[in-house]
Protein backbone atom coordinates (compact mmCIF):
# COMPACT_ATOMS: atom_id res chain seq x y z
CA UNK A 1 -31.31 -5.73 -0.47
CA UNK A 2 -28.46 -6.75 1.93
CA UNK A 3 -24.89 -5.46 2.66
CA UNK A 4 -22.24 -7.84 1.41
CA UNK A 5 -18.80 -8.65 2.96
CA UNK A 6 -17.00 -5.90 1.42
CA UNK A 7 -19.91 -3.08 2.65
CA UNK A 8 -21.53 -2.78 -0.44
CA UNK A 9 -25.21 -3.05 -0.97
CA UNK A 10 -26.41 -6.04 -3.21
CA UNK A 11 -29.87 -6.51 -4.31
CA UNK A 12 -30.94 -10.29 -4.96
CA UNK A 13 -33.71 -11.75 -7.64
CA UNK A 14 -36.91 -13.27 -6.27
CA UNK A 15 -35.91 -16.52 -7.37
CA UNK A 16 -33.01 -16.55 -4.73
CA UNK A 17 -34.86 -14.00 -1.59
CA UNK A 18 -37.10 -17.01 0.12
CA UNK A 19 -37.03 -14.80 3.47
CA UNK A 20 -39.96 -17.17 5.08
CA UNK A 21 -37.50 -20.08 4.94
CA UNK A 22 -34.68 -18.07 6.50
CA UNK A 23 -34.00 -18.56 9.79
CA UNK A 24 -30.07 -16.72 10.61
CA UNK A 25 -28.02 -15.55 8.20
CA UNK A 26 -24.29 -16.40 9.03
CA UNK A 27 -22.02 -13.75 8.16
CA UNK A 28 -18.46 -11.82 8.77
CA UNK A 29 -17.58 -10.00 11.61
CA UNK A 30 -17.52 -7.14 8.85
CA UNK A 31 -21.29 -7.50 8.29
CA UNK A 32 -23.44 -4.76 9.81
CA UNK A 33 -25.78 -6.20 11.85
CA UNK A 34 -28.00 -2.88 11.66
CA UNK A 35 -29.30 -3.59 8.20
CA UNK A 36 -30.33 -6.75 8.32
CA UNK A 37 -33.64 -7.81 8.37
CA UNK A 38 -33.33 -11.60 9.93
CA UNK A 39 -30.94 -13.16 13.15
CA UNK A 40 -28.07 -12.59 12.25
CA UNK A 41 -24.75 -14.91 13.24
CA UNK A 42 -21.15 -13.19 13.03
CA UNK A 43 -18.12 -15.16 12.76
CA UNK A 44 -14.60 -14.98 12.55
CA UNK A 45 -13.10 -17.91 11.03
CA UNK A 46 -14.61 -21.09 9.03
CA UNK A 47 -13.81 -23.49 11.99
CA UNK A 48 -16.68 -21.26 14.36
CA UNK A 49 -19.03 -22.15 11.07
CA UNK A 50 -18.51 -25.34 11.26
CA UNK A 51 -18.61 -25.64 15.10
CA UNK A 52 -22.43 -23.43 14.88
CA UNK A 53 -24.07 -25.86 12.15
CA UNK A 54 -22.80 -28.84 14.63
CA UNK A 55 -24.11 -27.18 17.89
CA UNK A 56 -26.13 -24.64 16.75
CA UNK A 57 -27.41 -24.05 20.11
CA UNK A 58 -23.99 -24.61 22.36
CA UNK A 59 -21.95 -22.43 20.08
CA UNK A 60 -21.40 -19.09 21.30
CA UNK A 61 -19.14 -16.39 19.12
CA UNK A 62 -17.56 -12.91 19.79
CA UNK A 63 -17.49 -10.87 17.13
CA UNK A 64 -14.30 -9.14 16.16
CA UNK A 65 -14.78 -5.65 14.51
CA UNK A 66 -12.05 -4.94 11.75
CA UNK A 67 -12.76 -2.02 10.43
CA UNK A 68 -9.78 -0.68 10.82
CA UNK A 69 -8.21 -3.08 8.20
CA UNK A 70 -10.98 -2.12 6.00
CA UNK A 71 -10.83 1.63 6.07
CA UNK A 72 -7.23 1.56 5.49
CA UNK A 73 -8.32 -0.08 1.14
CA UNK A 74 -11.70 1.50 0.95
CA UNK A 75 -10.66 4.81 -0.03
CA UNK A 76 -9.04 3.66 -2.94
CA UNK A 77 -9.67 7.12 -5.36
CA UNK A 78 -8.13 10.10 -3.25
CA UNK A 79 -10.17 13.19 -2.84
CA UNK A 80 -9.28 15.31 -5.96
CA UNK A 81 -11.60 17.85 -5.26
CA UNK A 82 -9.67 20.68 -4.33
CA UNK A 83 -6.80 19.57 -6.79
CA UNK A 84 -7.40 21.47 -10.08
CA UNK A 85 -4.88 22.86 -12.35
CA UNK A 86 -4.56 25.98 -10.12
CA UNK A 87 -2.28 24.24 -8.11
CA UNK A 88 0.43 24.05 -10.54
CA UNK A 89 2.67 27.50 -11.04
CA UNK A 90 3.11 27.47 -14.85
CA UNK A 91 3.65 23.79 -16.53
CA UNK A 92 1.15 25.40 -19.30
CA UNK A 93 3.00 22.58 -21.83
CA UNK A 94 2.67 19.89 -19.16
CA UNK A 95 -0.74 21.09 -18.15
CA UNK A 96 -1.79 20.69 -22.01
CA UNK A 97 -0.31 16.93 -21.89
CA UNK A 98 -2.19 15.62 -18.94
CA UNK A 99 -4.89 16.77 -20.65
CA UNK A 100 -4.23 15.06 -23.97
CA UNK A 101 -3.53 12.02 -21.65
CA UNK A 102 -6.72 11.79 -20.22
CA UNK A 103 -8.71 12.01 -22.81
CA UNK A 104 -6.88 9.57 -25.23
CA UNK A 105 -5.91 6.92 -21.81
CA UNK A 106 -1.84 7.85 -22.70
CA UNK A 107 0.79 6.24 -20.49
CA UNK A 108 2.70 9.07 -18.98
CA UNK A 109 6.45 9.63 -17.64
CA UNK A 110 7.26 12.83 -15.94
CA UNK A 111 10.69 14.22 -14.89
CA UNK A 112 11.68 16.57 -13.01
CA UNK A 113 13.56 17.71 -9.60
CA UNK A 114 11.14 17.69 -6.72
CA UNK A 115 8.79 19.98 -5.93
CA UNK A 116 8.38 20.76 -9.49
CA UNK A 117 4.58 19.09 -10.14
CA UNK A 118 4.94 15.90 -10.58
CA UNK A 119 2.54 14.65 -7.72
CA UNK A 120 0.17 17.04 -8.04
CA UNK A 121 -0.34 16.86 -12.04
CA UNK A 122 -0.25 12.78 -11.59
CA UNK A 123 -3.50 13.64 -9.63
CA UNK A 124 -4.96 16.31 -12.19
CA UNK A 125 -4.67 13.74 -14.53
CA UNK A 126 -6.81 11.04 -12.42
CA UNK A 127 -9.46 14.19 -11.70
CA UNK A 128 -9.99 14.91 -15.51
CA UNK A 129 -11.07 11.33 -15.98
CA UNK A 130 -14.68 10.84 -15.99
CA UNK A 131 -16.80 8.27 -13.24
CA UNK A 132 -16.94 5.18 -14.23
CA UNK A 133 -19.93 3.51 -15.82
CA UNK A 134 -22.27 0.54 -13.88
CA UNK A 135 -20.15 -2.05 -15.90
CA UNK A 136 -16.96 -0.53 -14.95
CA UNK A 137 -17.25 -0.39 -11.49
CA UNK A 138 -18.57 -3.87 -11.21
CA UNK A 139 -15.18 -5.45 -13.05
CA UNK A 140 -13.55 -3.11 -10.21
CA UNK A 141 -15.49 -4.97 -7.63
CA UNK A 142 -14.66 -8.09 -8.42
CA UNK A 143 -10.81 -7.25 -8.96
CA UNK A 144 -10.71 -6.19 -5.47
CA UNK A 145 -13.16 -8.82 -3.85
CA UNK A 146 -11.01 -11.43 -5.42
CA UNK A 147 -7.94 -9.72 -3.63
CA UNK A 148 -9.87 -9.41 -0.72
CA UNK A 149 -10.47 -5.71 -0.98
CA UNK A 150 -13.69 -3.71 -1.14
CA UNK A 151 -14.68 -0.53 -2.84
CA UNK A 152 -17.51 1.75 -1.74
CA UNK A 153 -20.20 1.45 -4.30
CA UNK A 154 -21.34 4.83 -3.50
CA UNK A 155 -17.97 5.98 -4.80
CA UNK A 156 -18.01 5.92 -9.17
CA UNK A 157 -14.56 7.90 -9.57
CA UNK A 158 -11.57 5.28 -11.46
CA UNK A 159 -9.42 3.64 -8.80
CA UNK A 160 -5.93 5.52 -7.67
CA UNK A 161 -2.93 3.12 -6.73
CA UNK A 162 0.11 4.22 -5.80
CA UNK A 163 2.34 1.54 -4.62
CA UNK A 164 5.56 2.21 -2.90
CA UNK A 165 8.90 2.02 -4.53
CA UNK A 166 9.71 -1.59 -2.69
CA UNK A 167 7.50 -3.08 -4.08
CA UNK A 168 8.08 -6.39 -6.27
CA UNK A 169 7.02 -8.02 -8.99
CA UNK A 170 4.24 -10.29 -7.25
CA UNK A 171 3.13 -7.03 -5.61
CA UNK A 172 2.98 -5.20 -9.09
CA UNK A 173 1.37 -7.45 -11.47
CA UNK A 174 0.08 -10.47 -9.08
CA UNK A 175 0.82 -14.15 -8.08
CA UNK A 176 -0.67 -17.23 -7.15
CA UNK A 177 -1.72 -17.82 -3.57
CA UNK A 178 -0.24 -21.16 -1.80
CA UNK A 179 -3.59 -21.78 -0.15
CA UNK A 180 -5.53 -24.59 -2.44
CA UNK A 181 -8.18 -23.27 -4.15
CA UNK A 182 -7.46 -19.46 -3.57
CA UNK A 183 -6.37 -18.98 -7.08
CA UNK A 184 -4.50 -15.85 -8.31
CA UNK A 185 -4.32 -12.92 -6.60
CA UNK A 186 -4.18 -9.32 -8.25
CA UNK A 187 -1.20 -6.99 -8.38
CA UNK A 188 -1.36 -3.18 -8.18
CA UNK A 189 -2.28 -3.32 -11.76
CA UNK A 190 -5.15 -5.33 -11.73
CA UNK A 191 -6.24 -3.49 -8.70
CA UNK A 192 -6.26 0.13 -10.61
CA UNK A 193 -8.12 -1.13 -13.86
CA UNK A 194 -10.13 1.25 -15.38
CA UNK A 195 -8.47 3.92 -13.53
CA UNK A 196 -4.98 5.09 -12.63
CA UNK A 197 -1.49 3.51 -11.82
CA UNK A 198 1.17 5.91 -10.44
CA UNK A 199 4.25 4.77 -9.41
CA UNK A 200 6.61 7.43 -8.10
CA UNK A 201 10.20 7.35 -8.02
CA UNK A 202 10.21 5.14 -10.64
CA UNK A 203 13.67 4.92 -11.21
CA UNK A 204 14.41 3.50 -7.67
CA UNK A 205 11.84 0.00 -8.65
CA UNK A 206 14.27 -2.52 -8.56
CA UNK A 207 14.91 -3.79 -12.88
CA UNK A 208 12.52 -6.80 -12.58
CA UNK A 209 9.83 -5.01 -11.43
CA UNK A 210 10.22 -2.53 -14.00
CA UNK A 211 10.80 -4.67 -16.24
CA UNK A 212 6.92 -6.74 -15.46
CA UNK A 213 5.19 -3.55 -16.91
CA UNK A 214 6.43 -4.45 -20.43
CA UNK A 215 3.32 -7.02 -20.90
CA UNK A 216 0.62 -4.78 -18.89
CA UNK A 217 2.10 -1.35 -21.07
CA UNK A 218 1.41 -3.44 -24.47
CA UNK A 219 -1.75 -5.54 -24.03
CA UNK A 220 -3.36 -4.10 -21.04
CA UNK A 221 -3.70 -7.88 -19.75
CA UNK A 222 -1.39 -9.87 -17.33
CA UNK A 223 -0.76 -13.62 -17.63
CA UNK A 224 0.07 -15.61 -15.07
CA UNK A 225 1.37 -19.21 -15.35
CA UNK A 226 2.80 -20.76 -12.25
CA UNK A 227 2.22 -24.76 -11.07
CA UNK A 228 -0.71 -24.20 -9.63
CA UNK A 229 -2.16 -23.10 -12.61
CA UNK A 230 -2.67 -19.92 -14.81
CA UNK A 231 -5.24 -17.18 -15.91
CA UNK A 232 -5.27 -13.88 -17.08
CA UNK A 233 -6.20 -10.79 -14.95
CA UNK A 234 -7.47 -7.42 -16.84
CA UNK A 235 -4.77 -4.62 -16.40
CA UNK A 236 -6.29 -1.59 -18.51
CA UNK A 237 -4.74 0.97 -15.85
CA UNK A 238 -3.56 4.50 -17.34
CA UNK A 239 0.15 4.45 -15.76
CA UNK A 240 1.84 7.50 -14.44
CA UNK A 241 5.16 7.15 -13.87
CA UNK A 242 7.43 10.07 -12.36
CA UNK A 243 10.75 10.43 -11.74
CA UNK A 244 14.00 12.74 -10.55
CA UNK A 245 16.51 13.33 -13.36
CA UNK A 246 19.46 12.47 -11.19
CA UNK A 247 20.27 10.16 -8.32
CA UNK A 248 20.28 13.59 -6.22
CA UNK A 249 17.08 14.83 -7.57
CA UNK A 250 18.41 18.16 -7.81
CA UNK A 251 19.10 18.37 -11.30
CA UNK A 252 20.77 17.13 -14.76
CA UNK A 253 24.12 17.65 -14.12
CA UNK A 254 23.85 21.14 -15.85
CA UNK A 255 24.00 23.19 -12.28
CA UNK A 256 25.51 24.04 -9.60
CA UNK A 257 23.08 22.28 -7.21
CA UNK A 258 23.77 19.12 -8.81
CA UNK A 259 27.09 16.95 -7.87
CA UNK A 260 26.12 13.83 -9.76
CA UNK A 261 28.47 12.29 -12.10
CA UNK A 262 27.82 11.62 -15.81
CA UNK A 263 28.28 7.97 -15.36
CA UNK A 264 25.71 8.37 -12.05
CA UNK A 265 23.37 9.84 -14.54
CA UNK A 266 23.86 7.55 -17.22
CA UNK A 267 23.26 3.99 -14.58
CA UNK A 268 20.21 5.79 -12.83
CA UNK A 269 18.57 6.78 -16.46
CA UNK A 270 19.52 3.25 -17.87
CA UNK A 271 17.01 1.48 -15.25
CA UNK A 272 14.13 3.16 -17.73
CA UNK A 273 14.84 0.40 -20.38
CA UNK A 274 14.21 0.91 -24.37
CA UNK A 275 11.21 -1.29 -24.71
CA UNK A 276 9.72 0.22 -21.31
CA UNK A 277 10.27 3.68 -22.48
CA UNK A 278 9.01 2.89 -25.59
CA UNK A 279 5.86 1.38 -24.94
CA UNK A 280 5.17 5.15 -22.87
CA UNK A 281 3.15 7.04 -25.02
CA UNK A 282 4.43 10.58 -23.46
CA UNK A 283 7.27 11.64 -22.09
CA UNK A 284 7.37 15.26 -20.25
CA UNK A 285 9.99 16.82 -18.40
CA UNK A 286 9.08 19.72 -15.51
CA UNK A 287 10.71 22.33 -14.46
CA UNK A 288 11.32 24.65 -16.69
CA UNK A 289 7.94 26.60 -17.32
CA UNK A 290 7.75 28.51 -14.18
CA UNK A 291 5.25 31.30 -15.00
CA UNK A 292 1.98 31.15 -16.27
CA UNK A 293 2.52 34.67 -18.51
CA UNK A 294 4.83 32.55 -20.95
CA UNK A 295 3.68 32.80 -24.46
CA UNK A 296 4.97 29.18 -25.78
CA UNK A 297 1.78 28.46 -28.33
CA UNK A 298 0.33 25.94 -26.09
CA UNK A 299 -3.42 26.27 -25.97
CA UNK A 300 -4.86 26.95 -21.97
CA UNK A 301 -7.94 25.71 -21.09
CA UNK A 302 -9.68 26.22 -17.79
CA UNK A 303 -10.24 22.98 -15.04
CA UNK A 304 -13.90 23.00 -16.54
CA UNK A 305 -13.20 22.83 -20.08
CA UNK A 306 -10.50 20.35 -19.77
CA UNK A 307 -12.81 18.19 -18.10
CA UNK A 308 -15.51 18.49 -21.02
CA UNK A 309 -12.94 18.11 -23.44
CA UNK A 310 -11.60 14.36 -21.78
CA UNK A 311 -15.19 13.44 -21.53
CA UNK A 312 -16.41 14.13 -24.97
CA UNK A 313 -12.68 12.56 -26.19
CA UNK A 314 -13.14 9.80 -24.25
CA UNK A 315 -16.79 8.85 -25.46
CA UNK A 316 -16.00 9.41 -28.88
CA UNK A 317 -12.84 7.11 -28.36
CA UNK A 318 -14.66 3.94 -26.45
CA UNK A 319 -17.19 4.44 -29.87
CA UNK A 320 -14.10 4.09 -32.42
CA UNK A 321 -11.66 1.56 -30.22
CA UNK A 322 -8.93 0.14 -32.21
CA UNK A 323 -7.84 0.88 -35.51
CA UNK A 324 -11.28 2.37 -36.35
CA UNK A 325 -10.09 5.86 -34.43
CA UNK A 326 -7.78 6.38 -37.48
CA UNK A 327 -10.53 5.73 -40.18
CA UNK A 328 -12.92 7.89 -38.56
CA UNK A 329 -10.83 10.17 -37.02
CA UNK A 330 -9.20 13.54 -38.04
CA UNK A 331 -6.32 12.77 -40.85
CA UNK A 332 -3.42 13.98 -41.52
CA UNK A 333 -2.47 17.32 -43.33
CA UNK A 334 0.56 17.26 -46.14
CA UNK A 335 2.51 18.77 -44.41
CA UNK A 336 1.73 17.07 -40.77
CA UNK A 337 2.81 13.79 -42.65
CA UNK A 338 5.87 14.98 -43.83
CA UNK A 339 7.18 16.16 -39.88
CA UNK A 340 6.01 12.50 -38.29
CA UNK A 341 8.27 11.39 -40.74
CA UNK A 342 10.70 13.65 -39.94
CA UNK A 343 10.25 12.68 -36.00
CA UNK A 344 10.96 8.99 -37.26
CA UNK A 345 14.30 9.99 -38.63
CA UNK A 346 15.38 12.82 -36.24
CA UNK A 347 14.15 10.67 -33.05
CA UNK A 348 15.00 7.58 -34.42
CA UNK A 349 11.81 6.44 -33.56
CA UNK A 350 10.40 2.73 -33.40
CA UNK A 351 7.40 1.70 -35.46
CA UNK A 352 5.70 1.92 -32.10
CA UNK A 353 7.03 4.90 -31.29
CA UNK A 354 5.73 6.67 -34.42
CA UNK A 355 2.34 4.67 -33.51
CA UNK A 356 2.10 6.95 -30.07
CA UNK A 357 3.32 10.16 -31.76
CA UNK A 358 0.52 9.82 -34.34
CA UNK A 359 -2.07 8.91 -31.87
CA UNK A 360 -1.40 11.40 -29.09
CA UNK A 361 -1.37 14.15 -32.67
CA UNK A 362 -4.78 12.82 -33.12
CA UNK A 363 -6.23 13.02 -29.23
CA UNK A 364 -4.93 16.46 -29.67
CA UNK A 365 -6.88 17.27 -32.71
CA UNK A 366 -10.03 16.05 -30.60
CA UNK A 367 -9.41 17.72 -28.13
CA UNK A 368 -9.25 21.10 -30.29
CA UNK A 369 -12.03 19.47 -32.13
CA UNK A 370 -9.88 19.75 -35.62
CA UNK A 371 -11.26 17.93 -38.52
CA UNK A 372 -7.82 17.20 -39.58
CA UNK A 373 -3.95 16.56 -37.58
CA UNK A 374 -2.32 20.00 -38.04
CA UNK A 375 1.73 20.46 -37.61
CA UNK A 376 1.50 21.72 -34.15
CA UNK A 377 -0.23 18.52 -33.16
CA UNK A 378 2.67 16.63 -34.89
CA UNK A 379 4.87 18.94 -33.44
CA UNK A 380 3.66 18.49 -29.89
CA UNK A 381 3.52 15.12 -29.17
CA UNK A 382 7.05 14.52 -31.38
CA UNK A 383 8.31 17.13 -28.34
CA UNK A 384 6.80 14.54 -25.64
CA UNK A 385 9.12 11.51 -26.89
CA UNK A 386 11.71 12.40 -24.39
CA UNK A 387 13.53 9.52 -23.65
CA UNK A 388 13.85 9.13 -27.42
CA UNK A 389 16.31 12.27 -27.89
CA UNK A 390 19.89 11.34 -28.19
CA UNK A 391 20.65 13.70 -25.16
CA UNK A 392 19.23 11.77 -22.80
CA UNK A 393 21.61 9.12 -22.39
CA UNK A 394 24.48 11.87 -22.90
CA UNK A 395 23.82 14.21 -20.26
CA UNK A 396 26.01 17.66 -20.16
């Protein structure tokens, strides 16, 4: 067993541990020098390596401690444990989304004025999701070694990023580094596979940038081609997006607090595309359910049963992947089939539209552990296509 360059523990066959014929083990500045067994060397650049297996006994090195640098990516899930569903007044409908979410991996778009949830239900989401398996965290080890980033292996929960709003494309779904050899080196995206993307504000990403989560949203892979070369990095991140419904935040345009324009409205909404929004599974809006007491149908569930319900969802999903969900799943009642249909003609819905209505219907049915898609389940995630109602490009 020995502590690698990123502070995890790695354990090492037989076939490669010849400890007699060890002498020093050369190592980062990074490695601690308390757990190791043998002499150990530190350095802090390639050129001292070079300079000890010359002059082995001339070359003297100072280590450099960085583990401030390190701290700062380590603690890449955020501590969710007092965030629970208690911390959200009302939302019962939005509550009942992140939920479905969860369980079923949904992409998510929230809007709302501030202070209304979004943050804090972006976070509930992350907490409902189970920890990751041995295989899991592993592809999330190498995603960040190869960006030169380090998770604690004692930590299983799904990585959290949350970029900031400036930043670009290369930032967001990778790039190629200039250095020969280096090779690509992971975005954001690649960074929070297997866990959770959110990027806040998302209306204030500049167009490109929004405009890169079109391949990521549909295959759950990014490609990268550049002169240097290409490859393909994993990108199977749940993404959260949230976002005001006005350039002021304070509104729609429906109240006194709010002094945008219609035409502000209309160019801050249009930087959420038609193929971006589409490719969004769900689409909530906050704000409006402001006590818990309100009797709106939607089904409550405590912090403990939601979290049983993603993780038997979520196991009986990764056994039915694909198109096998729909064979083995719950089907459709008469009548359920009738009002998707309806939702394609009212909504005006895409064929992948109607794709994410009837799946997030079906999560739901799991997660109420129907044996068949009922018209509520319909009726609920027809009500979470959003950006699909003609009013939203028509504000007032």
């Amino acid at each position: 067993m020995a502590t690698s360059i990123f502070g995890n523990c790695e354990t090492f066959s037989s076939e490669l541990s010849d400890v007699q014929n060890i002498k020093t083990l050369l190592a980062p500045s990074k490695f601690n020098s308390t757990n190791s067994p043998l002499p150990l060397q530190p350095f802090n650049h390639l050129s001292e390596v070079i300079a000890y297996l010359k002059f082995p006994d001339k070359t003297k090195i100072t280590p450099r401690l960085i583990e401030s640098a390190f701290n700062s990516i380590s603690n890449v899930s955020p501590s969710l444990k007092t965030i629970t569903f208690d911390n959200i007044d009302g939302e019962q409908t939005a509550k009942r989304m992140a939920v479905i979410a969860a369980a079923g991996s949904h992409d998510v778009i929230m809007q709302g004025p501030p202070g209304t949830g979004k943050n804090v239900l972006a976070k509930c989401i992350h907490g409902l999701l189970p920890d990751l398996s041995e295989e899991e965290i592993s592809q999330c080890k190498s995603i960040h070694s190869a960006a030169g980033l380090f998770l604690k292996s004692s930590i299983n929960r799904p990585p959290w990023l949350s970029p900031h709003t400036s930043t670009n494309m290369n930032g967001l779904i990778g790039s190629w580094s200039n250095l020969k050899g280096r090779g690509a080196i992971p975005g954001a995206w690649s960074l929070a596979h297997n866990g959770v993307l959110f990027l806040d504000e998302f209306a204030e990403f500049s167009r490109g940038t929004l405009e890169a989560c079109r391949a990521p949203l549909e295959s759950k892979m990014i490609s990268l081609a550049r002169a240097a070369g290409s490859t393909t990095l994993p990108a199977s991140a749940l993404l959260i997006a949230a976002m005001n419904p006005c350039p002021c935040g304070r509104g729609n345009g429906d109240n006194a607090s709010c002094d945008c324009q219609s035409n502000e409205i209309r160019r801050y909404r249009r930087k959420i595309s038609g193929p971006i929004a589409d490719r969004i599974a769900i689409h909530l809006e906050l704000g409006h359910e402001m006590n818990d007491s309100i009797e709106n149908g939607t089904k409550n569930m405590s912090w403990t049963e939601a979290k049983n319900a993603v993780a038997r969802v979520k196991k009986w999903v990764d056994n039915n992947p694909g198109e096998e969900k729909f064979v083995n799943g719950p089907t459709l009642t008469e009548e359920a089939s009738e009002l998707l249909n309806s939702c394609r003609s009212v909504l005006k819905l895409s064929h992948r539209g109607m794709y994410h209505v009837h799946d997030v219907a079906m999560t739901a049915a799991l997660i109420d552990d129907s044996p068949v898609i009922e018209v509520e389940h319909i009726a609920e995630a027809g009500a979470s296509r959003l950006f699909d109602r003609q009013s939203w490009m028509n504000p007032r």
